[in-house]
Protein backbone atom coordinates (compact mmCIF):
# COMPACT_ATOMS: atom_id res chain seq x y z
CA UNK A 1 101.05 271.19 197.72
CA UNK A 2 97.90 272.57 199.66
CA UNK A 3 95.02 274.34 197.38
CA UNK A 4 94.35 277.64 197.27
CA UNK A 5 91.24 278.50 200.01
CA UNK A 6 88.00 278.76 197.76
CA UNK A 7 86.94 282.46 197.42
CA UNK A 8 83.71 282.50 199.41
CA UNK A 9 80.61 283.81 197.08
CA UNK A 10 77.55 286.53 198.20
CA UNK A 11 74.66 284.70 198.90
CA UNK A 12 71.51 286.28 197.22
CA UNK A 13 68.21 286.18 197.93
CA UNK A 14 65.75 286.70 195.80
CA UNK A 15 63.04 288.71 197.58
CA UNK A 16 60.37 287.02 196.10
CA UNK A 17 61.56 283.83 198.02
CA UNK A 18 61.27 284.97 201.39
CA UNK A 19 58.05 284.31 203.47
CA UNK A 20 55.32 286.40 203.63
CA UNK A 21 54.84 288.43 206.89
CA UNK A 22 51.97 289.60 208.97
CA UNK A 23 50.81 293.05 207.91
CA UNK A 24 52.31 292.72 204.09
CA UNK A 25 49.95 294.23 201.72
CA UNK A 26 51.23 292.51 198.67
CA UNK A 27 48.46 290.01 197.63
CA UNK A 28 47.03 290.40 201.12
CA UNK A 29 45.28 286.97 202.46
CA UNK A 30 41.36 288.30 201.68
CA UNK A 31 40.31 286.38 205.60
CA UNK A 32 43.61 287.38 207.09
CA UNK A 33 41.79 289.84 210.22
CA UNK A 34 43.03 293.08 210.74
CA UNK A 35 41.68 293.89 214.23
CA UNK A 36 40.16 297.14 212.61
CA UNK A 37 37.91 298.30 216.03
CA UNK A 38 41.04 297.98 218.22
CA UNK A 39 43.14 300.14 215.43
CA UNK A 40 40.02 302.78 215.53
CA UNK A 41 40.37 302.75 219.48
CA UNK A 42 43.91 303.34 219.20
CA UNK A 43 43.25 306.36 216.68
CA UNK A 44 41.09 307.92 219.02
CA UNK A 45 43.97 307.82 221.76
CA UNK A 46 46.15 310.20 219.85
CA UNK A 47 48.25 309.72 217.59
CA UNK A 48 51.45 309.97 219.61
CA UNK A 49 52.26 312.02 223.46
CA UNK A 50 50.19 314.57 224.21
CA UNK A 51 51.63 317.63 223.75
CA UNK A 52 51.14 321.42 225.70
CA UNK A 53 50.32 324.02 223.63
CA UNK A 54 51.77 327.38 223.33
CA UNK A 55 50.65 329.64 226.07
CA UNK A 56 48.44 332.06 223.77
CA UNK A 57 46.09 328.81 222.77
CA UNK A 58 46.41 328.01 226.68
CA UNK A 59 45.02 330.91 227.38
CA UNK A 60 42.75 331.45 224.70
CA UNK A 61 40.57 328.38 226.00
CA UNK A 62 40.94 329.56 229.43
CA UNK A 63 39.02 332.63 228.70
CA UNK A 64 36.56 330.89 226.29
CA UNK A 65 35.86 328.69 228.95
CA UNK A 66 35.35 331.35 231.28
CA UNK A 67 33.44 333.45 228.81
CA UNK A 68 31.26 330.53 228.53
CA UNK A 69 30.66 329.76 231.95
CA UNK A 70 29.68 333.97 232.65
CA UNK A 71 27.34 333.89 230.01
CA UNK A 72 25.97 330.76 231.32
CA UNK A 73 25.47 332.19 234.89
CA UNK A 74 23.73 335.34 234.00
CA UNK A 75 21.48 333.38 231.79
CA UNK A 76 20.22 331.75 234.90
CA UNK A 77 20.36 333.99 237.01
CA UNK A 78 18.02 336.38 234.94
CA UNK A 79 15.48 333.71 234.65
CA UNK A 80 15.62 332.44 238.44
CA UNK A 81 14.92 336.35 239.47
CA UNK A 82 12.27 336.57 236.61
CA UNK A 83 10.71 333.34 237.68
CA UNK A 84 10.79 334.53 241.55
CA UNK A 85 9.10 338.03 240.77
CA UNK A 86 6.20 336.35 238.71
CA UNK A 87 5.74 333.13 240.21
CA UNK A 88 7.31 332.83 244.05
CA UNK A 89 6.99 329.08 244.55
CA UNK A 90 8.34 328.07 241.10
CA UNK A 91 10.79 330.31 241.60
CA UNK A 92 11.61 328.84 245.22
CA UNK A 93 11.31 325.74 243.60
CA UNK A 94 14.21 326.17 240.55
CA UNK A 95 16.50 327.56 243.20
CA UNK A 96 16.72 324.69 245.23
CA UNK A 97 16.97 322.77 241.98
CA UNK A 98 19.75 325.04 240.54
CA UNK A 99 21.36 324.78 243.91
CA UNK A 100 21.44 321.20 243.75
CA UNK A 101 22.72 320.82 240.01
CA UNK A 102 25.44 323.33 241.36
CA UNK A 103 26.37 321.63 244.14
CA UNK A 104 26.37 318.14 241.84
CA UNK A 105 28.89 319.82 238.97
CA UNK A 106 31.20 320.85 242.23
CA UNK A 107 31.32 317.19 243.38
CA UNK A 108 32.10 315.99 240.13
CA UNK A 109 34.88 318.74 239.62
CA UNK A 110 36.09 317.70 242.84
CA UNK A 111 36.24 313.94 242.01
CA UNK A 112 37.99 314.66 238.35
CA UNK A 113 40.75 316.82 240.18
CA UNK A 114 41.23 314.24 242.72
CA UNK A 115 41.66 311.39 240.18
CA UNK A 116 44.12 312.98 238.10
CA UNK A 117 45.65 314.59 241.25
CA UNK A 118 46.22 310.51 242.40
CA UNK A 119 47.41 309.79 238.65
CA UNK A 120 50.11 312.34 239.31
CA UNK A 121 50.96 310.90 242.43
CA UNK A 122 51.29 307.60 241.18
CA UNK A 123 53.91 309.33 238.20
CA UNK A 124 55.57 310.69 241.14
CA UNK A 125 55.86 307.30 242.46
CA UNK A 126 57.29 305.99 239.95
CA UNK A 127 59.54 308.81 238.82
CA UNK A 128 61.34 308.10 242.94
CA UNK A 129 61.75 304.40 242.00
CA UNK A 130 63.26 305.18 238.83
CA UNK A 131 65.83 307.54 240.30
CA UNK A 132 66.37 305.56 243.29
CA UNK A 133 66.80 302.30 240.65
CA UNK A 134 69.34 304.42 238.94
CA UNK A 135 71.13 306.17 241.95
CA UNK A 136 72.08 302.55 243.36
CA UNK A 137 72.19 303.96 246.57
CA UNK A 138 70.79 301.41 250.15
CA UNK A 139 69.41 304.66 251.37
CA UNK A 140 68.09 306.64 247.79
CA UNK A 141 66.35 302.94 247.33
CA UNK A 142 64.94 303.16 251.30
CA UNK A 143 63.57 305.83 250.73
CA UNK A 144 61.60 305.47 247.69
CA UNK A 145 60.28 301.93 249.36
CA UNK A 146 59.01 303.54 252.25
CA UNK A 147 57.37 306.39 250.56
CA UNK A 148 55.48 303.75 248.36
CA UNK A 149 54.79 301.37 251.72
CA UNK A 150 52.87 304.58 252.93
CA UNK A 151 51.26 304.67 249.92
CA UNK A 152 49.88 301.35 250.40
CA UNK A 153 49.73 300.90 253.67
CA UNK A 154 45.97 302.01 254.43
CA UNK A 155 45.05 299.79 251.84
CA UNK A 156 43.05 296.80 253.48
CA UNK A 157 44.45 293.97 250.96
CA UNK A 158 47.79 294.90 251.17
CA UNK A 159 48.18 295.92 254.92
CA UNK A 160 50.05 292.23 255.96
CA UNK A 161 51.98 292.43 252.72
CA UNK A 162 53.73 295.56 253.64
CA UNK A 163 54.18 294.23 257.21
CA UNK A 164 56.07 291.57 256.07
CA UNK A 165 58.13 293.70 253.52
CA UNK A 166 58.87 296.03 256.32
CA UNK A 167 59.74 293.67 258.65
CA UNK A 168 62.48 292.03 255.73
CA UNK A 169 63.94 295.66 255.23
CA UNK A 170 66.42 295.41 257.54
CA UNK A 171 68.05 292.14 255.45
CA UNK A 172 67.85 293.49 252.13
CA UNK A 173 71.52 295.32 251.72
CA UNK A 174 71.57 297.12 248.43
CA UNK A 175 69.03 299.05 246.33
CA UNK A 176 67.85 296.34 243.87
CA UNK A 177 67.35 293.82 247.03
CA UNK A 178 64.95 296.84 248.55
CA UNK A 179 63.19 297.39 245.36
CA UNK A 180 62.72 293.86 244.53
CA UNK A 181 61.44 292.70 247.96
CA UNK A 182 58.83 295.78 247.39
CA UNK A 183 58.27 294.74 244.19
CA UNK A 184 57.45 291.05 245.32
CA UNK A 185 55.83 292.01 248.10
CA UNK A 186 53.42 294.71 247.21
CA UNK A 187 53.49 294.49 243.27
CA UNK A 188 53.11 290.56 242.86
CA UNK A 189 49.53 290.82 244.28
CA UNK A 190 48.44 294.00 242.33
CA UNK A 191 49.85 292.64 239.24
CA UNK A 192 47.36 289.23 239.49
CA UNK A 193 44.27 291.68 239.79
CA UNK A 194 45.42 293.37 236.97
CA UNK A 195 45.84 290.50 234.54
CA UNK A 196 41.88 289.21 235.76
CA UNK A 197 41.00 292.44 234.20
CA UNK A 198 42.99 292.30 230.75
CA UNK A 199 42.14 289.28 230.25
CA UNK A 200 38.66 289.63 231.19
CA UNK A 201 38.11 292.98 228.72
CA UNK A 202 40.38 290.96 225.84
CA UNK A 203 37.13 287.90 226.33
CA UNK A 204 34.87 291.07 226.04
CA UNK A 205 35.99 292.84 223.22
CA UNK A 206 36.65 289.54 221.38
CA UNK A 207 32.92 288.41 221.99
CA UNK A 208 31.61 291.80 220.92
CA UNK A 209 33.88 291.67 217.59
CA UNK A 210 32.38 288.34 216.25
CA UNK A 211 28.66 288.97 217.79
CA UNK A 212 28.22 292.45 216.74
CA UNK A 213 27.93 292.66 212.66
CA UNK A 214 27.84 296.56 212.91
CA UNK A 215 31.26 298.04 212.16
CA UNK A 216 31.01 301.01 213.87
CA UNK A 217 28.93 299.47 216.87
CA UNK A 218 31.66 297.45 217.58
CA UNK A 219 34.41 299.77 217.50
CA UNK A 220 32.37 301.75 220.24
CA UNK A 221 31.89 298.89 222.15
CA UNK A 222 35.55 298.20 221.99
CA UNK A 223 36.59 301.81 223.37
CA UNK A 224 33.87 301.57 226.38
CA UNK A 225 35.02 298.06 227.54
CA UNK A 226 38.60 299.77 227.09
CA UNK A 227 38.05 302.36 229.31
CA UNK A 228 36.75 300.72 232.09
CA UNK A 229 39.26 298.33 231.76
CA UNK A 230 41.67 301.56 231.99
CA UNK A 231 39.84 302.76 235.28
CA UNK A 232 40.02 299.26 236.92
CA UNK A 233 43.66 298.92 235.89
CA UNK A 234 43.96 302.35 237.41
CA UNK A 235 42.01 301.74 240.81
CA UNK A 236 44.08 298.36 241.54
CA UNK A 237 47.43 299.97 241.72
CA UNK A 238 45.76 303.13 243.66
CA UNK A 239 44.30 305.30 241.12
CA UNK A 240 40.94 306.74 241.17
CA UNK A 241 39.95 308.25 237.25
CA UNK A 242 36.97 309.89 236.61
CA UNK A 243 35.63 310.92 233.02
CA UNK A 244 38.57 313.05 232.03
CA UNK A 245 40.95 311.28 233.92
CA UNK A 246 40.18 308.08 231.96
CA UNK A 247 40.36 309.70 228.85
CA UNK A 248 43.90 311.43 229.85
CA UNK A 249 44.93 307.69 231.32
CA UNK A 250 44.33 306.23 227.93
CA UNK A 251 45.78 309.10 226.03
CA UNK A 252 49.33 308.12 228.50
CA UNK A 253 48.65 304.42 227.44
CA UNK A 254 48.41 305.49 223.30
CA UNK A 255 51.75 307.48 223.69
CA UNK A 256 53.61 304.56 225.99
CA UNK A 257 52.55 302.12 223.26
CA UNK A 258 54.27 304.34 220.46
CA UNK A 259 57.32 305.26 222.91
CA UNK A 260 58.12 301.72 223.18
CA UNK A 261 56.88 300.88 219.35
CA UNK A 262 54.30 298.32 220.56
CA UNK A 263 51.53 299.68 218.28
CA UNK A 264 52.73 297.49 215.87
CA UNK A 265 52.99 293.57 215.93
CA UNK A 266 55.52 292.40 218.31
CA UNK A 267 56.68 289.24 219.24
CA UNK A 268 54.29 288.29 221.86
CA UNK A 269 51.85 289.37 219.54
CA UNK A 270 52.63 287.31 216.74
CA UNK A 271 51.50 284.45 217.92
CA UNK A 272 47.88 285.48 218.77
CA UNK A 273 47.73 286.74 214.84
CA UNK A 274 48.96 283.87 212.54
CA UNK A 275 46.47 282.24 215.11
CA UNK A 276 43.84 284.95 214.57
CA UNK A 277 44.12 284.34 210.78
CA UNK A 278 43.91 280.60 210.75
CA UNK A 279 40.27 281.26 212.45
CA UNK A 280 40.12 283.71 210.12
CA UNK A 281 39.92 281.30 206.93
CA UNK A 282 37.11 279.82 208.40
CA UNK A 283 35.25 283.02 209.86
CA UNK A 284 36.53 286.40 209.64
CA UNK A 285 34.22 287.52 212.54
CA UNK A 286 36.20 285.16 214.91
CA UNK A 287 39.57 286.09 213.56
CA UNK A 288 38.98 289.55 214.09
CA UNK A 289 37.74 288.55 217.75
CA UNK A 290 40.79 286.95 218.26
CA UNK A 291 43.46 289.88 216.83
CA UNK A 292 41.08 292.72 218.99
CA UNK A 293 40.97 290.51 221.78
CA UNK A 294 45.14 290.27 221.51
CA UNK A 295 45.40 294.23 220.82
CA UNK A 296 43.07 294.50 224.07
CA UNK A 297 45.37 292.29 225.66
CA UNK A 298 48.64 294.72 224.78
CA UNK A 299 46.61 297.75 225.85
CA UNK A 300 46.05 296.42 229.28
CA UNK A 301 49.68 295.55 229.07
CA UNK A 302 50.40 299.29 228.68
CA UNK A 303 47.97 300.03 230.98
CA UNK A 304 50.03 298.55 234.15
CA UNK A 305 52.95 299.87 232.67
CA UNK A 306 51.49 303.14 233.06
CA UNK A 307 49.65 302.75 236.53
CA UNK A 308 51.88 300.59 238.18
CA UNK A 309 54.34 302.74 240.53
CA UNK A 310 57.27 300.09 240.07
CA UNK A 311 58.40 298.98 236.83
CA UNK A 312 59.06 295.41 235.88
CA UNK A 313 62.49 294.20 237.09
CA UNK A 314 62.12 291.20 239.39
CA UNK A 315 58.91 289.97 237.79
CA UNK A 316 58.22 289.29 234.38
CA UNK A 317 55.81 291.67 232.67
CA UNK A 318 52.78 289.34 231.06
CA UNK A 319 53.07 288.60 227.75
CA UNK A 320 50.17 288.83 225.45
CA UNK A 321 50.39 285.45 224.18
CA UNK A 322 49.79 284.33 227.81
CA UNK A 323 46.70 286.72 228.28
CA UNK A 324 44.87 285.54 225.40
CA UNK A 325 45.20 282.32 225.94
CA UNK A 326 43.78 282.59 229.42
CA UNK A 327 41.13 284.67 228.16
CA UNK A 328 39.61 283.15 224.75
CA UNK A 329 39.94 279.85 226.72
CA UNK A 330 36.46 277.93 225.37
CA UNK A 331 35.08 281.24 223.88
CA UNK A 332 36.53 279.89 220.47
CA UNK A 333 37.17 276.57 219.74
């Protein structure tokens, strides 16, 4: 006579019996590194997408700015025709000056518009490649690839490389063969450049974290190697940021990070902090190098995300593990 199947039992688990994770505050490990300048960068990127305001505060600022700007004019203006009445040369002298200042503040308007103008251009870019990804269509996908081969076909360093891909159109027969010989062909080279620069900025910030004993010095020196690492990200895949364009590109990088929940510890990023906090235990300074360096890393991760006019299907978007390894290479033992 067969026995009865055994009734199968819940399996508990106690909580207090699982292992402690990364970020848990209970009995938190006192030399465990939090990365704190990268988190104060990341604060001062927003705290999620930028958002338009209502048309009344649109406005509003438009005329304050304006209002400003009147005031400002007059102001000068009286003194330049009070200087010129009492004094003739001085006042010769100020207008040349005030015509040179002038003429400075319209070049650097100039330069500002035309940076975030190529940003847009760029989102344009990759807005195209996204629909023609999606369409599945040879001639959507044609298209798009030929529109971004004239992007980057003045370009000195990629001139042969579109050549070639231009020349290996005609084999390619459906819209992910197009996109991925463009993305080989123009992307592969743009995308090396990019990870010198990560990983270059993730040695920086890490060396600034456990050389500078200034909190707040640090954080600062964080956000400025940050943004240039933003504008050089930006110039290698063909966009040119001034001031406010760098501060707009890393306010797109903040809200990509949250959009694809990336703020927080992910997998590639695990690694780099158990390792940051067993450096930790024997010098906080270098663990927190180590976990600012990694968060520099995933920045500059977000950052070719965002510049990049492709995203990554036929090659592998770097993984932070990978970066920092590259990059803290013989800065810490």
């Amino acid at each position: 006579m067969a026995e009865p199947p055994k009734q199968s039992r819940p399996v508990v688990i106690e909580a207090n019996a699982l292992p402690p994770l990364p970020g848990d505050n209970a009995e938190a490990d006192p030399f465990a590194p939090e990365g704190r300048a990268m988190q104060a960068v990341g604060a001062r990127a927003g705290a999620g997408p930028a958002r338009r305001g209502s048309w009344f505060k649109r406005m509003f600022w438009a005329a304050a700015a304006a209002l400003l700007t009147l005031v400002i004019s007059l102001a000068a203006y009286e003194s330049l025709a009070a200087l010129i009445s009492s004094y003739p040369l001085l006042g010769a002298i100020a207008s040349g000056l005030g015509a040179i200042v002038a003429l400075g503040l319209l070049v650097v308007v100039m330069r500002e518009a035309a940076g975030i103008a190529r940003l847009r251009r760029i989102d344009g870019l990759r807005r195209r490649v996204d629909a023609a990804a999606r369409g599945n269509t040879r001639a959507q996908a044609l298209e798009a690839v030929q529109v971004l081969g004239a992007f980057y076909a003045a370009r000195e360093d990629l001139r042969w490389a579109w050549r070639d891909v231009e020349k290996r159109l005609p084999d390619a027969l459906d819209a992910p063969a197009l996109l991925a010989l463009a993305e080989r062909g123009l992307m592969e080279p743009l995308d090396s450049a990019a990870r010198i620069e990560v990983e270059l900025a993730a040695r920086q910030v890490a060396a600034a974290t456990a050389i500078i004993p200034l909190p707040l010095v640090d954080v600062l020196a964080a956000l400025a190697v940050n943004l240039k690492m933003l504008r050089r990200v930006a110039a290698i895949y063909g966009g040119r940021t001034g001031t406010l364009g760098s501060w707009r590109l890393l306010r797109a990088v903040g809200a990509h990070l949250l959009a694809t929940g990336a703020v927080a510890m992910g997998d590639d990023l695990l690694g780099s902090v158990v390792g940051g906090g067993a450096i930790g235990k024997v010098s906080r300074r270098l663990g927190e190098g180590v976990v600012n360096g990694a968060l520099t890393a995933r920045v500059g991760i977000a950052a070719m995300d965002v510049c990049r006019p492709m995203p990554f299907a036929a090659l592998k978007r770097p993984r932070v593990t990978s970066l920092v390894k590259r990059a803290l290479t013989g800065l810490f033992s």
